[in-house]
C-alpha atoms as a PDB file:
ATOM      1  CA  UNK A   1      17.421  21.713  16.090  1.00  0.00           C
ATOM      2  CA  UNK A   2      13.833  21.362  16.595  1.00  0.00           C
ATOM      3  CA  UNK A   3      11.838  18.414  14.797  1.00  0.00           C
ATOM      4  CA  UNK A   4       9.387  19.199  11.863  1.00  0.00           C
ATOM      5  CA  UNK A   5       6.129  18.215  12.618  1.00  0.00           C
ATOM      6  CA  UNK A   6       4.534  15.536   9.697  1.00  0.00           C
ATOM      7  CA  UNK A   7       2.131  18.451   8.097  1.00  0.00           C
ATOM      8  CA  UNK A   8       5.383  20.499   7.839  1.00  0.00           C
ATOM      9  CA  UNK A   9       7.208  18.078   5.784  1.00  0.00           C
ATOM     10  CA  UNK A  10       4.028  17.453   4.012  1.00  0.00           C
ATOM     11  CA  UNK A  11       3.862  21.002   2.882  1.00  0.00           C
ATOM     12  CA  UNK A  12       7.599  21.273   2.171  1.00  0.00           C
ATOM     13  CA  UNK A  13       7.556  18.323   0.078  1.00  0.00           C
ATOM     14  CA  UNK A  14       4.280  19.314  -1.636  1.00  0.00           C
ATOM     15  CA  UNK A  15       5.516  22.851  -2.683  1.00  0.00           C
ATOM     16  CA  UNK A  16       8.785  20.823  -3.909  1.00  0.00           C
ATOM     17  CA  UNK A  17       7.138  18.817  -6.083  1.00  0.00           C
ATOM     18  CA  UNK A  18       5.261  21.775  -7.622  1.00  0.00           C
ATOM     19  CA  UNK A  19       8.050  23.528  -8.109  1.00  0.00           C
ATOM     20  CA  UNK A  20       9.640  20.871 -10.153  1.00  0.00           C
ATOM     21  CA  UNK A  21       6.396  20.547 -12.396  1.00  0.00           C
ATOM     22  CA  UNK A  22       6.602  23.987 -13.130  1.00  0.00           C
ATOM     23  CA  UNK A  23      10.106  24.737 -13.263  1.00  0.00           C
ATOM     24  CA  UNK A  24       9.927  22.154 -17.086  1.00  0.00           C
ATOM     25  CA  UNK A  25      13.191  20.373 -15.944  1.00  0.00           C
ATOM     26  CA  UNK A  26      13.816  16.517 -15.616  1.00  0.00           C
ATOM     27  CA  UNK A  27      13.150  15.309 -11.921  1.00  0.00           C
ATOM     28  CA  UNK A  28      16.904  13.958 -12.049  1.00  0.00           C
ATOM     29  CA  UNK A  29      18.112  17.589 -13.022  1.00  0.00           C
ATOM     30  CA  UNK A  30      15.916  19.708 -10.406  1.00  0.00           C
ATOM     31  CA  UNK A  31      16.978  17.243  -7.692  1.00  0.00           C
ATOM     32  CA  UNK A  32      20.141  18.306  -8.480  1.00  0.00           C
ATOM     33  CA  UNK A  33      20.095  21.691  -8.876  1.00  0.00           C
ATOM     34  CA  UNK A  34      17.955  21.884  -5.358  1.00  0.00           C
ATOM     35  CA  UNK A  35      20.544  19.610  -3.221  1.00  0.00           C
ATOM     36  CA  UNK A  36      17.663  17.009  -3.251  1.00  0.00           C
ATOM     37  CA  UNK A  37      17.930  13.023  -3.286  1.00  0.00           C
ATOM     38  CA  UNK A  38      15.739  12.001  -6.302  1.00  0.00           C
ATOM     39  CA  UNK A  39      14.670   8.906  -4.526  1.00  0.00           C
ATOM     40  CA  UNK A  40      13.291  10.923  -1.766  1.00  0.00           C
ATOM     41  CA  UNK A  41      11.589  13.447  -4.524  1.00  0.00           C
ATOM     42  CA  UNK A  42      10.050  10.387  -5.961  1.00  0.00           C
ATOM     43  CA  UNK A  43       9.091   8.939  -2.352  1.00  0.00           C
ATOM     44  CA  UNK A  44       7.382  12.048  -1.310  1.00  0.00           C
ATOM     45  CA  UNK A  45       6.214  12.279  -5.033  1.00  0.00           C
ATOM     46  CA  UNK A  46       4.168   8.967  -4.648  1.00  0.00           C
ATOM     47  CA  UNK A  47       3.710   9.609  -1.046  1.00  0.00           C
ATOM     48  CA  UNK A  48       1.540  12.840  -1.728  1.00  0.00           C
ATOM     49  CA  UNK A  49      -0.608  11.378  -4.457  1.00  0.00           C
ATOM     50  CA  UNK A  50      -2.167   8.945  -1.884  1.00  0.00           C
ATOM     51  CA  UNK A  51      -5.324  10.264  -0.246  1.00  0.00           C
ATOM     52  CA  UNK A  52      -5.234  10.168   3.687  1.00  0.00           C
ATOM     53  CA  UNK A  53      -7.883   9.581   6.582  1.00  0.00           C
ATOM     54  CA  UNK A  54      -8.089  12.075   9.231  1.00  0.00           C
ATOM     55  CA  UNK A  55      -5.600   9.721  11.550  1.00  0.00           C
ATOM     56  CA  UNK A  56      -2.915  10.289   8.704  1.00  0.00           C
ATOM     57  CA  UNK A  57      -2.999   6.910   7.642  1.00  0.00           C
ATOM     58  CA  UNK A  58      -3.368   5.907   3.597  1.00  0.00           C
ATOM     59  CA  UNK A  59      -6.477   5.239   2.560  1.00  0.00           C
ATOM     60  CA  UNK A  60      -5.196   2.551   1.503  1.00  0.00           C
ATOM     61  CA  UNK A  61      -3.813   1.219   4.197  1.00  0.00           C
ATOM     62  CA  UNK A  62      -7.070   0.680   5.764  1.00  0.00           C
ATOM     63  CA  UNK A  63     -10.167   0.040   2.650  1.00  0.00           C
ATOM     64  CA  UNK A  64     -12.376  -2.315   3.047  1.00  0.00           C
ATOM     65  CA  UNK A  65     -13.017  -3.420  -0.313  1.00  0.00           C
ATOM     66  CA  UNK A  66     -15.934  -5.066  -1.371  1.00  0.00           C
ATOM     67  CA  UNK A  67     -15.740  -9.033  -2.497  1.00  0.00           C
ATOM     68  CA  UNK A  68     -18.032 -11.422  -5.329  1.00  0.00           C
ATOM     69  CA  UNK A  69     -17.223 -14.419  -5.689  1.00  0.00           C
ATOM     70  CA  UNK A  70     -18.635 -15.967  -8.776  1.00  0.00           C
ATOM     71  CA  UNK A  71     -18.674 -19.041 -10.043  1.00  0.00           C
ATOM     72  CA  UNK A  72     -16.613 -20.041 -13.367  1.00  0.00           C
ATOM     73  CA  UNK A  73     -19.192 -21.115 -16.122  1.00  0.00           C
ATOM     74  CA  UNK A  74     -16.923 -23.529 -17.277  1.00  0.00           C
ATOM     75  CA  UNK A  75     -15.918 -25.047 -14.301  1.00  0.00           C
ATOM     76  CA  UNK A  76     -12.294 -24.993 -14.266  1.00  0.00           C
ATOM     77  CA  UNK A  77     -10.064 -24.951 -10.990  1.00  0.00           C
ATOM     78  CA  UNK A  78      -7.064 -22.980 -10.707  1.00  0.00           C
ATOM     79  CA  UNK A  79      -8.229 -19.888 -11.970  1.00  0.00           C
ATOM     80  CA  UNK A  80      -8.183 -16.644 -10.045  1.00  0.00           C
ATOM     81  CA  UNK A  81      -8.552 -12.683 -10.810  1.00  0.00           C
ATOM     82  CA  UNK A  82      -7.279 -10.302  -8.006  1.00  0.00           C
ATOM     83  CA  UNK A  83      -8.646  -6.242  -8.304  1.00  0.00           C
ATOM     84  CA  UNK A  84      -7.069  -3.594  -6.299  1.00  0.00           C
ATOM     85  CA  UNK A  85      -9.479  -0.982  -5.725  1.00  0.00           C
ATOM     86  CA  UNK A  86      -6.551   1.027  -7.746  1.00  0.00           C
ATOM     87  CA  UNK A  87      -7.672  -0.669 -10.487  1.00  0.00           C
ATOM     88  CA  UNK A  88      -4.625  -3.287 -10.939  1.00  0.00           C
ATOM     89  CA  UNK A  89      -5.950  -6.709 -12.079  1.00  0.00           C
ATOM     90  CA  UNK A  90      -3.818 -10.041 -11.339  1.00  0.00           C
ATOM     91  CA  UNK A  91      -5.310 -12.795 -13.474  1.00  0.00           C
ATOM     92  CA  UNK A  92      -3.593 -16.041 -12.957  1.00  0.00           C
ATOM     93  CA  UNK A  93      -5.548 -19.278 -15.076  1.00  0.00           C
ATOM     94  CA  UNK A  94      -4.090 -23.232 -14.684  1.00  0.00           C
ATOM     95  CA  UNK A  95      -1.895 -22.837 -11.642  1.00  0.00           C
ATOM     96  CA  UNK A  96      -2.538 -24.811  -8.823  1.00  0.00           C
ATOM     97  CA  UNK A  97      -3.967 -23.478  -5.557  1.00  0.00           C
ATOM     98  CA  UNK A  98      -0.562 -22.730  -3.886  1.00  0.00           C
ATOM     99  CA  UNK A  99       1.045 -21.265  -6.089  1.00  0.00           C
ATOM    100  CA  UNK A 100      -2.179 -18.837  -6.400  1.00  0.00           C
ATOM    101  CA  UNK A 101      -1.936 -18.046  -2.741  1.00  0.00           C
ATOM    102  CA  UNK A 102       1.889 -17.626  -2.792  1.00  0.00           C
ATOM    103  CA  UNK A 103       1.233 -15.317  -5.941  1.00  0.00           C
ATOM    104  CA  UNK A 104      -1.417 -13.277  -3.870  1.00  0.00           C
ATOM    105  CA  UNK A 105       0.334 -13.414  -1.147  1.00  0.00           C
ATOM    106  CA  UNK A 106       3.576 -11.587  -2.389  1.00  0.00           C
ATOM    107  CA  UNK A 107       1.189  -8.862  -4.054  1.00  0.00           C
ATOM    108  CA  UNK A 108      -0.599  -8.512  -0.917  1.00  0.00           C
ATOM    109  CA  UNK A 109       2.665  -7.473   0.813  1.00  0.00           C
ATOM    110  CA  UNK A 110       4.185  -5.297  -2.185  1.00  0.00           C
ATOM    111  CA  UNK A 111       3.342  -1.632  -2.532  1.00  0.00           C
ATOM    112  CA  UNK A 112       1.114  -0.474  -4.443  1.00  0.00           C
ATOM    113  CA  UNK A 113       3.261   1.833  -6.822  1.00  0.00           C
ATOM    114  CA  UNK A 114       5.539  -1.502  -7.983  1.00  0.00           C
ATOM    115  CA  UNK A 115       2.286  -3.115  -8.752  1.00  0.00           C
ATOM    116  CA  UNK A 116       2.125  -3.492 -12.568  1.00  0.00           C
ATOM    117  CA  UNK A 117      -0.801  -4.695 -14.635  1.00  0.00           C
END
């Protein structure tokens, strides 16, 4: 059997997911009814609503994000506020600096869909 190329799954997996919007069922019922894993639907789901560069890559995966640093009127050490350019906001006020970094850290690394604000 000959492989799929990535565009072909892309476009498979795209006219899937439309399908189930239109078709007014559950994900958990059309995933069924199709012979489909609904942790792959919901992979290829999240997968799809991610812009891409020409090289296939998530944008993403490669932003360079523009940085301020400002100073805190008050003063205080400790405090830190983390934006994604998805707009999720970590805001973390009294810690000390490592556990800050660990904090960031272990966002950093998570994806961006188990993010919560």
């Amino acid at each position: 059997m000959a492989k799929t190329s990535s565009a072909d799954r892309r476009r498979y997996w795209r006219e899937v997911v439309e399908c189930q919007r239109t078709s007014g069922q559950s994900i958990i019922g059309f995933c069924s009814r199709e012979g489909l894993s609904p942790a792959s639907f919901h992979a290829w789901k999240r997968r799809l609503r991610q812009p891409r560069h020409k090289n296939g890559r998530r944008a993403a995966e490669q932003a360079l994000v523009p940085v301020q640093i400002v100073a805190d009127p008050a003063g205080s050490v400790g405090n830190v506020e983390v934006q994604w350019p998805d707009g999720v906001v970590l805001r973390m006020q009294g810690f000390d600096v490592q556990t800050i970094s660990a904090v960031v850290v272990v966002a950093l690394s998570a994806p961006t869909a188990r993010r919560t604000a």
